[in-house]
Every structure is written in structure tokens, then in C-alpha cells.
PDB file of N, CA and C in Angstrom:
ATOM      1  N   UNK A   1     -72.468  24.148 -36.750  1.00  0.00           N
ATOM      2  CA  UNK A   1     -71.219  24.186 -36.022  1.00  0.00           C
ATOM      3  C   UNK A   1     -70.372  25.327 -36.578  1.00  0.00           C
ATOM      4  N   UNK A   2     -69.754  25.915 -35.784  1.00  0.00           N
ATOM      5  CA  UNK A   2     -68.845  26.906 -36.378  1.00  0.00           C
ATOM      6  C   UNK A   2     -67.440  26.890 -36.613  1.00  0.00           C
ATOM      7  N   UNK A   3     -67.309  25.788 -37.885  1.00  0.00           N
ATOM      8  CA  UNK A   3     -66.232  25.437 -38.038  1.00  0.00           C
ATOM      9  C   UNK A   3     -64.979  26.103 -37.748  1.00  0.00           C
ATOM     10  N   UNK A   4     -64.814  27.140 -38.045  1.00  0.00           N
ATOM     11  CA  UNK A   4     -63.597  28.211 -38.011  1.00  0.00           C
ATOM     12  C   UNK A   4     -63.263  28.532 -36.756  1.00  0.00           C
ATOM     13  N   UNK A   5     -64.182  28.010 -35.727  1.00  0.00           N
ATOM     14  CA  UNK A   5     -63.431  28.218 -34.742  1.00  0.00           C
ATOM     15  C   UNK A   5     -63.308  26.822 -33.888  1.00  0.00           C
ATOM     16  N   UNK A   6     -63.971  25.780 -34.266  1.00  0.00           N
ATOM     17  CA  UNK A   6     -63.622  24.327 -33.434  1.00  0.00           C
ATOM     18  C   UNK A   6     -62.458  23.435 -34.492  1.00  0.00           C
ATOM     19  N   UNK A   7     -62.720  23.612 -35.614  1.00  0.00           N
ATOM     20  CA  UNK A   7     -61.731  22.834 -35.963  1.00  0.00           C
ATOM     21  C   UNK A   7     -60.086  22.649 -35.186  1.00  0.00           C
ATOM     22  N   UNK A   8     -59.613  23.741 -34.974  1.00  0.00           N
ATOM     23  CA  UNK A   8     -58.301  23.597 -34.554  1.00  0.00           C
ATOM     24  C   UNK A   8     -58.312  22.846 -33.708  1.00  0.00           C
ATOM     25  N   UNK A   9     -59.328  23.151 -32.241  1.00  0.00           N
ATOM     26  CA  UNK A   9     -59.408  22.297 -31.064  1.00  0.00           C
ATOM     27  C   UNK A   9     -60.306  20.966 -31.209  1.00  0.00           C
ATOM     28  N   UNK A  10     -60.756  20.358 -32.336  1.00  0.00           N
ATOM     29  CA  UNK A  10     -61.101  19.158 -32.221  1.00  0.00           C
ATOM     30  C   UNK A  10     -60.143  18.343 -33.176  1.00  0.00           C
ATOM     31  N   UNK A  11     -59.271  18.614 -33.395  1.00  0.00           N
ATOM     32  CA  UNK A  11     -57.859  18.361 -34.128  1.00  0.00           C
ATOM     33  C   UNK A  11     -57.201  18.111 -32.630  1.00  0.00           C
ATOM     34  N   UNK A  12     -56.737  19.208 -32.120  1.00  0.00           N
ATOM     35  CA  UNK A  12     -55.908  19.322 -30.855  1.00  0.00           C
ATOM     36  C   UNK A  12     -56.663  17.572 -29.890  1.00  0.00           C
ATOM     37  N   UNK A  13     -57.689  17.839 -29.676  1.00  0.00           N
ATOM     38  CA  UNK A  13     -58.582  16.728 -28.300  1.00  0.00           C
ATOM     39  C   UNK A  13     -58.510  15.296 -29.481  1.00  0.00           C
ATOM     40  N   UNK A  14     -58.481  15.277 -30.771  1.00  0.00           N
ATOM     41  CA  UNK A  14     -58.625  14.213 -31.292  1.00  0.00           C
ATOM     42  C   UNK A  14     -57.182  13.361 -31.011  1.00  0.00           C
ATOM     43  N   UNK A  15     -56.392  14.374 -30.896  1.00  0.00           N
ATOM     44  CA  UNK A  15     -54.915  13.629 -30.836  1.00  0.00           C
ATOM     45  C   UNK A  15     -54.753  13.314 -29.528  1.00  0.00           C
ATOM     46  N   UNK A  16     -55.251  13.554 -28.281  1.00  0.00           N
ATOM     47  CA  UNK A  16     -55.462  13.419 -27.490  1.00  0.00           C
ATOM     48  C   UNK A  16     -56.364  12.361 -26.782  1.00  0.00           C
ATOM     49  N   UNK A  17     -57.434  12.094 -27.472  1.00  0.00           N
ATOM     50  CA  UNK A  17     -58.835  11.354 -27.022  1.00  0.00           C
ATOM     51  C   UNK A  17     -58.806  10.213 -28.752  1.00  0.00           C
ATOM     52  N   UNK A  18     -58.361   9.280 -28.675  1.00  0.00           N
ATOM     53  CA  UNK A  18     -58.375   7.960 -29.336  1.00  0.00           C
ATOM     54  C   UNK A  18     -59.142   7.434 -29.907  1.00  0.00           C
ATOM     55  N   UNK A  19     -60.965   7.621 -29.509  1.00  0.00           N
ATOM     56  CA  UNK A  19     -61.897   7.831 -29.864  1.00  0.00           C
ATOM     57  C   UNK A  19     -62.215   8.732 -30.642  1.00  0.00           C
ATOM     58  N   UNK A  20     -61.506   9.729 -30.936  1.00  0.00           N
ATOM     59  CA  UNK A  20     -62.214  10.777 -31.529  1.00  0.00           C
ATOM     60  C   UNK A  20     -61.025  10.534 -32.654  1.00  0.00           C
ATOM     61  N   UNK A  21     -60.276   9.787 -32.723  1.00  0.00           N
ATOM     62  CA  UNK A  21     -59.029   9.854 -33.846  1.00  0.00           C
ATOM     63  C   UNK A  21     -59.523   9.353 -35.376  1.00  0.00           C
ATOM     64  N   UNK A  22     -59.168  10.394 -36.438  1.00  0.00           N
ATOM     65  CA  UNK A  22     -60.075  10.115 -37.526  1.00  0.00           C
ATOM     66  C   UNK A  22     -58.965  10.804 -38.340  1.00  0.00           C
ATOM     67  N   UNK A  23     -58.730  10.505 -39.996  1.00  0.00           N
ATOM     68  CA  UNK A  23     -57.646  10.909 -40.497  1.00  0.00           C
ATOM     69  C   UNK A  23     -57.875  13.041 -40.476  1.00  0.00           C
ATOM     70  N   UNK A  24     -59.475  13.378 -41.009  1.00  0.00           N
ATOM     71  CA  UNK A  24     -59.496  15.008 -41.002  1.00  0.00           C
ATOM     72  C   UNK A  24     -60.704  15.227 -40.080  1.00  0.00           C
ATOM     73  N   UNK A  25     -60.553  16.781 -40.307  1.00  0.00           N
ATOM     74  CA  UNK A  25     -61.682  17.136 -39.717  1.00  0.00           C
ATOM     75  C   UNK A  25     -62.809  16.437 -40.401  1.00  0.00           C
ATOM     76  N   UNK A  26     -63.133  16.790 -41.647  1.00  0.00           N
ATOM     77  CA  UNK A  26     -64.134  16.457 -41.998  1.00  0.00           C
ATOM     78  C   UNK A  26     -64.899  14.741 -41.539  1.00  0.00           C
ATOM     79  N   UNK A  27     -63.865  13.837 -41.798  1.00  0.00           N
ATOM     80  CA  UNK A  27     -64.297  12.310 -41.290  1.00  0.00           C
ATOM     81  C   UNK A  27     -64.387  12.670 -39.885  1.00  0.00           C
ATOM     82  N   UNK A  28     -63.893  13.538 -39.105  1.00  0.00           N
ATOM     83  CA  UNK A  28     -64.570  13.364 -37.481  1.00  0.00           C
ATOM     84  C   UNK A  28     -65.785  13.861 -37.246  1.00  0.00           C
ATOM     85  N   UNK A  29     -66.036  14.922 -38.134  1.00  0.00           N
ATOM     86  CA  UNK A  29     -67.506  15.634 -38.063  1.00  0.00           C
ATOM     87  C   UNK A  29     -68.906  14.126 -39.111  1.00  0.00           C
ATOM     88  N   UNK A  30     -68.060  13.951 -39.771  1.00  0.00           N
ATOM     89  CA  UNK A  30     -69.118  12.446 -40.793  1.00  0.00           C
ATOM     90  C   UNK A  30     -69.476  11.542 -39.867  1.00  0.00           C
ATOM     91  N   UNK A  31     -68.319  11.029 -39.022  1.00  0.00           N
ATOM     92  CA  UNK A  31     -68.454   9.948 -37.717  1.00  0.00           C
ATOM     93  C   UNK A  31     -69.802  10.191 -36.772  1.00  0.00           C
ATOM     94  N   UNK A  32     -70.101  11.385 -36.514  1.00  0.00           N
ATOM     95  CA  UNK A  32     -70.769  11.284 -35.843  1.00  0.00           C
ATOM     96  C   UNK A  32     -70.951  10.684 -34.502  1.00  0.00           C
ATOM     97  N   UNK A  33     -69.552  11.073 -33.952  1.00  0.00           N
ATOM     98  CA  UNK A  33     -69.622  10.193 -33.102  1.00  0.00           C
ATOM     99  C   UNK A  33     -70.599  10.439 -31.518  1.00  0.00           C
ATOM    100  N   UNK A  34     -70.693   9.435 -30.670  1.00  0.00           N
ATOM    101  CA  UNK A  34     -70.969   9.362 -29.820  1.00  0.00           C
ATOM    102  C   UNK A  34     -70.472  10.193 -28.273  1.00  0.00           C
ATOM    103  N   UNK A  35     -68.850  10.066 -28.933  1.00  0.00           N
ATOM    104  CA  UNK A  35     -67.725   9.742 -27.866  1.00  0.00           C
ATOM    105  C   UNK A  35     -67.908  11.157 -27.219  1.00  0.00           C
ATOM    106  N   UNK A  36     -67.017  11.524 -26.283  1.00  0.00           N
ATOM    107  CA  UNK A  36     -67.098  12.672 -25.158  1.00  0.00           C
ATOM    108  C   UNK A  36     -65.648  13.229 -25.921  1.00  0.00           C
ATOM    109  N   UNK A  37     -65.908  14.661 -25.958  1.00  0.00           N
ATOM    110  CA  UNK A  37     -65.089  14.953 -26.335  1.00  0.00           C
ATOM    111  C   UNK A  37     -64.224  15.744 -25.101  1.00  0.00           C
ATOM    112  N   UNK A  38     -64.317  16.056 -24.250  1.00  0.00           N
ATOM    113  CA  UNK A  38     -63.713  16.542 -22.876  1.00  0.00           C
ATOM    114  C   UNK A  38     -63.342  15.236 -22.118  1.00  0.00           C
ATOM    115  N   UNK A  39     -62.109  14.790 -21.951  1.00  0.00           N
ATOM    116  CA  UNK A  39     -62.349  14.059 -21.078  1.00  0.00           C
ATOM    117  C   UNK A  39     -60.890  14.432 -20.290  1.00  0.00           C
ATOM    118  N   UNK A  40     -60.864  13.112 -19.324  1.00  0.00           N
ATOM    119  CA  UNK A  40     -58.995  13.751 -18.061  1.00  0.00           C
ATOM    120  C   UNK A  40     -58.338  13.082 -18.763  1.00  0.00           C
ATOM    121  N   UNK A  41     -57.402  13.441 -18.156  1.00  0.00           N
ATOM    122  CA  UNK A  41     -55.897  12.549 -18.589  1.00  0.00           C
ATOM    123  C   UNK A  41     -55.956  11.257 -18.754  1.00  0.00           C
ATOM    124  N   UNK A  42     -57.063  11.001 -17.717  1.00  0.00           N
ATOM    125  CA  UNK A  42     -56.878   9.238 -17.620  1.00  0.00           C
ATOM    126  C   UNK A  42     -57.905   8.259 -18.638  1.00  0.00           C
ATOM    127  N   UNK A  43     -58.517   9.023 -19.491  1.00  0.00           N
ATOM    128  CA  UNK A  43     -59.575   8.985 -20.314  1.00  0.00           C
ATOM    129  C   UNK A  43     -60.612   9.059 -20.084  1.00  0.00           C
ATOM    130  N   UNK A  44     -61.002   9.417 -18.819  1.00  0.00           N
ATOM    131  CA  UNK A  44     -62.906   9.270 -18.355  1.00  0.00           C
ATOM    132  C   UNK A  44     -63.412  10.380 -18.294  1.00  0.00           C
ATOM    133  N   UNK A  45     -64.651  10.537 -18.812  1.00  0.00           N
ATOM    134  CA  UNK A  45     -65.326  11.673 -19.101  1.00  0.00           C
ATOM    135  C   UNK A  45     -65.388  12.511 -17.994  1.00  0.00           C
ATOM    136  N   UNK A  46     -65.124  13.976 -18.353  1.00  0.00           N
ATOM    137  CA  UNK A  46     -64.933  14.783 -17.388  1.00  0.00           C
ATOM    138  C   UNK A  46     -66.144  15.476 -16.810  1.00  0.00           C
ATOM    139  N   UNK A  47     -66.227  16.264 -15.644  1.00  0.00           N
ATOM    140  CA  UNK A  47     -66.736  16.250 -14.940  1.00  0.00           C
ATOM    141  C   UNK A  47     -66.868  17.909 -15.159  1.00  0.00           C
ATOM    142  N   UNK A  48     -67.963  18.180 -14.598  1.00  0.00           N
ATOM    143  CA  UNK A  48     -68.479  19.792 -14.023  1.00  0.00           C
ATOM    144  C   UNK A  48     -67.210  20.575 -13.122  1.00  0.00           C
ATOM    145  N   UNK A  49     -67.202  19.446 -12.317  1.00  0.00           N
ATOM    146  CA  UNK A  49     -66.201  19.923 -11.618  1.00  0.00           C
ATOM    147  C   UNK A  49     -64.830  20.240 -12.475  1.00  0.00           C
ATOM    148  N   UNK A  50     -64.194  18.434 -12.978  1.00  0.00           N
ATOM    149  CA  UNK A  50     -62.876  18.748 -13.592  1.00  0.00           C
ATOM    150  C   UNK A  50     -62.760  20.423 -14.812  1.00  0.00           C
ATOM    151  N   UNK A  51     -64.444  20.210 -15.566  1.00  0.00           N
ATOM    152  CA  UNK A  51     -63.850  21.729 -16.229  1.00  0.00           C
ATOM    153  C   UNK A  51     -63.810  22.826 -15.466  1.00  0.00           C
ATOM    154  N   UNK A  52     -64.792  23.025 -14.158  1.00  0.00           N
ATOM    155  CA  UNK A  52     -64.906  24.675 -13.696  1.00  0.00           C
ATOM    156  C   UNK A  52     -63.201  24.544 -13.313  1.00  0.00           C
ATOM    157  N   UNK A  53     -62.715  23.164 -12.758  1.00  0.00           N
ATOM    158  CA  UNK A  53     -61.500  23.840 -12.179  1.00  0.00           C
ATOM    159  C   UNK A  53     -60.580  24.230 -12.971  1.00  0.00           C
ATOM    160  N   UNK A  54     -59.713  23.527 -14.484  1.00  0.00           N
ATOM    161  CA  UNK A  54     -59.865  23.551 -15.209  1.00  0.00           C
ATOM    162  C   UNK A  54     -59.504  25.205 -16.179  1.00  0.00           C
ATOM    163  N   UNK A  55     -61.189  25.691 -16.121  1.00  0.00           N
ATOM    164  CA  UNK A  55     -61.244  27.081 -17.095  1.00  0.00           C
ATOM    165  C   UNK A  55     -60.506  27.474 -15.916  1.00  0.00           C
ATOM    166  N   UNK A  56     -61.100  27.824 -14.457  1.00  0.00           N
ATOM    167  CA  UNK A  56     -60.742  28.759 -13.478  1.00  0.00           C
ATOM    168  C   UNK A  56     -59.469  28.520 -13.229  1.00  0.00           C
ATOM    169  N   UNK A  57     -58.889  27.866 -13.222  1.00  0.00           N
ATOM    170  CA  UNK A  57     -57.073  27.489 -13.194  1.00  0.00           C
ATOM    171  C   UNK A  57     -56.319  28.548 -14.312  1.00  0.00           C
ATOM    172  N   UNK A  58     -57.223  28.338 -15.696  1.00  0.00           N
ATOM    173  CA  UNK A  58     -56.434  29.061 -16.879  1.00  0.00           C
ATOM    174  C   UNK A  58     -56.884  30.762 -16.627  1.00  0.00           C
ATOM    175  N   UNK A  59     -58.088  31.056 -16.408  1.00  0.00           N
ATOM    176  CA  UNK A  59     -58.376  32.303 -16.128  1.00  0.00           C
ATOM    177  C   UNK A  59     -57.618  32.760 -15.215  1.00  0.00           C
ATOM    178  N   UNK A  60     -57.222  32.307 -14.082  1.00  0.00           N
ATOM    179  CA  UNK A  60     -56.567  32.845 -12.977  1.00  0.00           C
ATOM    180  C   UNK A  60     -54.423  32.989 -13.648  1.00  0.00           C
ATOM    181  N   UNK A  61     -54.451  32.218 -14.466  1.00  0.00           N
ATOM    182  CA  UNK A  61     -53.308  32.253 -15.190  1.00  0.00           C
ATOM    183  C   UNK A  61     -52.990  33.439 -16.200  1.00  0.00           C
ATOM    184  N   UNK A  62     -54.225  33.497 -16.927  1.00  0.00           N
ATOM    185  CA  UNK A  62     -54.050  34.410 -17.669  1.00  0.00           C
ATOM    186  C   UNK A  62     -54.640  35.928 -17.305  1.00  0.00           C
ATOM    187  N   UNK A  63     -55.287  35.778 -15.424  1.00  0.00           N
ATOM    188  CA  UNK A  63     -55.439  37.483 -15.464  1.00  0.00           C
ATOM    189  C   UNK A  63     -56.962  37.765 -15.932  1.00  0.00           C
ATOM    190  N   UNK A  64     -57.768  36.636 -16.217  1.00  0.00           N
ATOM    191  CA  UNK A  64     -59.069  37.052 -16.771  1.00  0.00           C
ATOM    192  C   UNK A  64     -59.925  36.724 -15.804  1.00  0.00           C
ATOM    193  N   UNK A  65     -59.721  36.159 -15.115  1.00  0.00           N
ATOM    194  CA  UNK A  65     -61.009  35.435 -14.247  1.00  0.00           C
ATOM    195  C   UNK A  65     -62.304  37.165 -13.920  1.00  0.00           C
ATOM    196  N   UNK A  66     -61.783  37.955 -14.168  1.00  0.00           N
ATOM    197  CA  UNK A  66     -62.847  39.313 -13.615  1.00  0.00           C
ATOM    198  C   UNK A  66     -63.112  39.551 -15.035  1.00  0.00           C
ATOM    199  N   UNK A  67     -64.661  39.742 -15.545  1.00  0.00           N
ATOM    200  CA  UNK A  67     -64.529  40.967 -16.852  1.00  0.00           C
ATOM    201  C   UNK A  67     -64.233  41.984 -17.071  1.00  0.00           C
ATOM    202  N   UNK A  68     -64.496  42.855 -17.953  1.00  0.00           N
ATOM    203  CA  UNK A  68     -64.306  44.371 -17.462  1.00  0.00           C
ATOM    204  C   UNK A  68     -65.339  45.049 -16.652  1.00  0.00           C
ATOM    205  N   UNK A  69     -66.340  44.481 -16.809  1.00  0.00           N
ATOM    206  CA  UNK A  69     -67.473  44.781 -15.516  1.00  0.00           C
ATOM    207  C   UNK A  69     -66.919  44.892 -14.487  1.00  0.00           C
ATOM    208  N   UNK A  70     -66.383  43.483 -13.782  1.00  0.00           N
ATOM    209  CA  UNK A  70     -65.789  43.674 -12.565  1.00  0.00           C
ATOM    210  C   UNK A  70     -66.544  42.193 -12.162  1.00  0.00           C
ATOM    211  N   UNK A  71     -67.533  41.478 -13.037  1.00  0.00           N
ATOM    212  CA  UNK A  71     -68.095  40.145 -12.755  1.00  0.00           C
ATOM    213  C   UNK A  71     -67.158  38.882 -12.965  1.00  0.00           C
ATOM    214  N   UNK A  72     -67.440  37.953 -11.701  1.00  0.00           N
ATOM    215  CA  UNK A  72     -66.684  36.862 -12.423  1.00  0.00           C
ATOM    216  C   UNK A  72     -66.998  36.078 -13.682  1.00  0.00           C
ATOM    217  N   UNK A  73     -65.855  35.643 -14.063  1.00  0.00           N
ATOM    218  CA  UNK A  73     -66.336  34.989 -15.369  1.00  0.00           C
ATOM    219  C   UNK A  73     -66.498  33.705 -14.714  1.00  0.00           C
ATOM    220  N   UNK A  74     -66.946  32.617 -15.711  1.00  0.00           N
ATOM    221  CA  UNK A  74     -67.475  31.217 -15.538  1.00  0.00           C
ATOM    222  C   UNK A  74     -68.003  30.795 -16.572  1.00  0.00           C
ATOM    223  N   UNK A  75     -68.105  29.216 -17.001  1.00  0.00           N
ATOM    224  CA  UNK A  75     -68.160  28.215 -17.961  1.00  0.00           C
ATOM    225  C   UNK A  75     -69.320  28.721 -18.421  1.00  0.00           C
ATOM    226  N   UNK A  76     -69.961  28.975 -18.065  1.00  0.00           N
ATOM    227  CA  UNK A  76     -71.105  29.957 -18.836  1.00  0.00           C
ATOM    228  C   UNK A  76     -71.328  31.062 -19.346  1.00  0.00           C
ATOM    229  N   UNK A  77     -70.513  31.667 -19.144  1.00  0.00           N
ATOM    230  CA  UNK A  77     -69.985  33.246 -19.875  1.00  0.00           C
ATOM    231  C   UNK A  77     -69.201  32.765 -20.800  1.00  0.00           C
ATOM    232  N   UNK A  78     -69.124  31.747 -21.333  1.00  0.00           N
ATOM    233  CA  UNK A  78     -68.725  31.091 -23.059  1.00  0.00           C
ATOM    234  C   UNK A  78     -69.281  31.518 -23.765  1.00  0.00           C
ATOM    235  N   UNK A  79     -71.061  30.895 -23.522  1.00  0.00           N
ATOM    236  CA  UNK A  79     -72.460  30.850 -24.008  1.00  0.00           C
ATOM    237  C   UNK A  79     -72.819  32.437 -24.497  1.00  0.00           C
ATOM    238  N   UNK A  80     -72.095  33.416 -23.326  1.00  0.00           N
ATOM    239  CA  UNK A  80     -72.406  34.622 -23.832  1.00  0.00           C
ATOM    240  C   UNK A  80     -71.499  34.851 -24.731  1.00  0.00           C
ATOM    241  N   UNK A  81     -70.456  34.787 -24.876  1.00  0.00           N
ATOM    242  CA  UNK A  81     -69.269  35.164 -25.343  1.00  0.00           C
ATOM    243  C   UNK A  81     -69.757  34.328 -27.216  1.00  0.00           C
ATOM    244  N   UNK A  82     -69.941  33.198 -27.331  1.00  0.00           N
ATOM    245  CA  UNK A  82     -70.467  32.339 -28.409  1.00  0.00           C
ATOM    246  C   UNK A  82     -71.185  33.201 -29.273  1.00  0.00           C
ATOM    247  N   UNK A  83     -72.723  33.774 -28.311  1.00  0.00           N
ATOM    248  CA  UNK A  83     -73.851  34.425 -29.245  1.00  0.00           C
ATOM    249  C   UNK A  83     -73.621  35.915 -29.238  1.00  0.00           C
ATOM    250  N   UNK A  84     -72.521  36.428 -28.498  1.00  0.00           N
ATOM    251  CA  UNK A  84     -72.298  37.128 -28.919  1.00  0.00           C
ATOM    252  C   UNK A  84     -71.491  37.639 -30.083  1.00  0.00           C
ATOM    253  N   UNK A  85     -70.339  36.816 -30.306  1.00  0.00           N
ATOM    254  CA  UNK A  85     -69.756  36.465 -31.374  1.00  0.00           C
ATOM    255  C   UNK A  85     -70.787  36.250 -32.562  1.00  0.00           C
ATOM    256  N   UNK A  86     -71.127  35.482 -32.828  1.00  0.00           N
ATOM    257  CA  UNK A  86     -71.908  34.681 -33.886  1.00  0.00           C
ATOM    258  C   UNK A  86     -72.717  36.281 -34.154  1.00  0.00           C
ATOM    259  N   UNK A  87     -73.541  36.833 -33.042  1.00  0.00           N
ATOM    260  CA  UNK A  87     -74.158  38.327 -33.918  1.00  0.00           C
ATOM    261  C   UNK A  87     -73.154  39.427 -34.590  1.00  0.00           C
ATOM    262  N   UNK A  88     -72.104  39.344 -34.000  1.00  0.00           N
ATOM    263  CA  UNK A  88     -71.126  40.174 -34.771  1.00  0.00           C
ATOM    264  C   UNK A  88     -70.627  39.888 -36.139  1.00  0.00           C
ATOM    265  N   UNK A  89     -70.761  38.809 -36.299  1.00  0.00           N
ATOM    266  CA  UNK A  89     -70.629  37.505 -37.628  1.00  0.00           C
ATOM    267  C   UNK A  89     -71.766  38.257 -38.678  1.00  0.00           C
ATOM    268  N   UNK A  90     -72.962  38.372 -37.891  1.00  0.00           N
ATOM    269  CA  UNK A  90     -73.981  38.347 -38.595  1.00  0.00           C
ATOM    270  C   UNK A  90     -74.673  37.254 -38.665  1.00  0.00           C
ATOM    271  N   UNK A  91     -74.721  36.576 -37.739  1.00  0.00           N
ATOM    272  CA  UNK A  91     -75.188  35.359 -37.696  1.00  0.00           C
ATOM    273  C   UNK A  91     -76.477  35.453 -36.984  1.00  0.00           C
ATOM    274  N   UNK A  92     -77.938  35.141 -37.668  1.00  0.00           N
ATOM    275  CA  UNK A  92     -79.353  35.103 -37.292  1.00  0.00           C
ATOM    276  C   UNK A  92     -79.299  34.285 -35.965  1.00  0.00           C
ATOM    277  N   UNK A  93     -80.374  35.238 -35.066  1.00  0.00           N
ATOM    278  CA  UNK A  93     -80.547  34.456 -33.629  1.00  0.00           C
ATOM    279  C   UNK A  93     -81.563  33.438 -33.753  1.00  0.00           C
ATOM    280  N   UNK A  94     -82.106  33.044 -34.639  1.00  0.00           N
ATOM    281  CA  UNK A  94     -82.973  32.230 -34.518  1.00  0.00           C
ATOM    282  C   UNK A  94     -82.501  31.192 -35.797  1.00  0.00           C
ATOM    283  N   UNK A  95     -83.017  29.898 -35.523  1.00  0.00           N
ATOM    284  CA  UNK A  95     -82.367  28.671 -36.826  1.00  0.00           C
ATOM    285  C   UNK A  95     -81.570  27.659 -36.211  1.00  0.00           C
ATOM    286  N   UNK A  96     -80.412  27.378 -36.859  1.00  0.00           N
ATOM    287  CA  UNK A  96     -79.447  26.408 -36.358  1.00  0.00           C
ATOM    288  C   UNK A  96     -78.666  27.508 -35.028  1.00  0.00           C
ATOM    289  N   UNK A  97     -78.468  28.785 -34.853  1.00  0.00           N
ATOM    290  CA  UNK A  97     -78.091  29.052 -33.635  1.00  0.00           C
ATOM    291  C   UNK A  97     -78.354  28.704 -32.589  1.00  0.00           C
ATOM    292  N   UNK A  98     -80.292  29.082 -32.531  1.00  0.00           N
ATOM    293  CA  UNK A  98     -80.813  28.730 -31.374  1.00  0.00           C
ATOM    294  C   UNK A  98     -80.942  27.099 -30.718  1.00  0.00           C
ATOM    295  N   UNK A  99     -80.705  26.374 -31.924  1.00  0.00           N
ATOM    296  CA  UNK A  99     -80.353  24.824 -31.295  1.00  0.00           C
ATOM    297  C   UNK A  99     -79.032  24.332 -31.100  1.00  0.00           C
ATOM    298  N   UNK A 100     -77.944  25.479 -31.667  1.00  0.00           N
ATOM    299  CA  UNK A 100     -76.682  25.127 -30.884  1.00  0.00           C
ATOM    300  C   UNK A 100     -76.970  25.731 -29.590  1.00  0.00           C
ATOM    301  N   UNK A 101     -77.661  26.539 -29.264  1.00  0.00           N
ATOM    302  CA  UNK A 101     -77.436  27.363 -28.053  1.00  0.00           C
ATOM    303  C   UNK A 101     -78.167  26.338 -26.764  1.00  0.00           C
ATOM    304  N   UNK A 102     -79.470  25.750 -27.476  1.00  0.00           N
ATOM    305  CA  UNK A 102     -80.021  24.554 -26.754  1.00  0.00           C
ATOM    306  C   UNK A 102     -81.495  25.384 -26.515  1.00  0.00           C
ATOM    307  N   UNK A 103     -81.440  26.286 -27.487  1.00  0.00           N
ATOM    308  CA  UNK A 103     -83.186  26.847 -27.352  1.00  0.00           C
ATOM    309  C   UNK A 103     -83.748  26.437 -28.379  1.00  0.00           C
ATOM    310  N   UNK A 104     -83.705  25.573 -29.054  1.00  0.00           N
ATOM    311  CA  UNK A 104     -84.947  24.863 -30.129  1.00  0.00           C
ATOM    312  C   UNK A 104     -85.661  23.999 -29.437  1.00  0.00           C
TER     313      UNK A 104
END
């Protein structure tokens, strides 16, 4: 996991999502939990839909929804954005990357 960059936001969704409420980071990552960590307002696990609309709501807010290509972005241009990061890190493509990425 790449702590340095989820901690803040699983702090943020823990205070948010009741299930996920644990005194630190560290006891929420020990828990192991089960629970969904995306979910709506109303507590039920969210949907494909609720995130595309969601990111595309905030992209269109903030002016990003196009790259500099000129391609749209989408919930999957994370994934690029992730491994691409992580190689700039210096972070090996193969190991615990490739099974965060979901290629192990």
C-alpha cells in the first residue's frame, strides 16, 4: 500500500464510514477489514455508476476532465496515473506493485 498517499484519505472516509472508524491509521490497516471503503451518503456501497459520476462531477469542476493529449480522462486513468507515479518513485514493476495493480 502506499501509505503516503492513502493515509490522509482513509482518515478523511474513516470519519465518514463508521465501519472503518478505528483510533489510527495503523489499527485501520491491522483490522483488516472487510468493510467498503467508498460508500454514499446513505451508507451503501457505492456503485460504478455513483463513482464515474462522482470523479466526472469533480473533473468537470476542476477543468480536468481532458488531458493534455486532448483524451478524456476516466476512473481508469487513476491506474495509469498510480503506476505511473510509483515508477517515478522508483518503485519495481513487478512484486507487490503488480498485485496492487491486480496483475499477480
Amino acid at each position: 500500500m502506499a501509505r503516503d498517499t492513502v493515509e490522509d484519505y482513509l482518515n478523511r472516509q474513516s470519519k465518514l464510514n463508521l465501519a472503518l472508524s478505528h483510533q489510527t491509521f495503523d489499527e485501520l490497516v491491522a483490522a483488516r477489514s472487510n468493510e467498503h471503503v467508498f460508500t454514499t451518503r446513505l451508507g451503501t456501497v457505492a456503485s460504478i455508476h455513483n463513482l464515474n459520476s462522482a470523479f466526472n462531477a469533480l473533473l468537470a469542476e476542476l477543468g480536468l476532465k481532458n488531458g493534455a493529449d486532448g483524451k478524456t480522462r476516466t476512473l481508469y486513468s487513476l491506474r495509469h496515473y498510480y503506476a505511473t507515479r510509483d515508477l517515478k518513485r522508483g518503485v519495481s514493476l513487478f512484486g507487490q506493485h503488480c498485485a496492487f495493480m491486480g496483475q499477480a
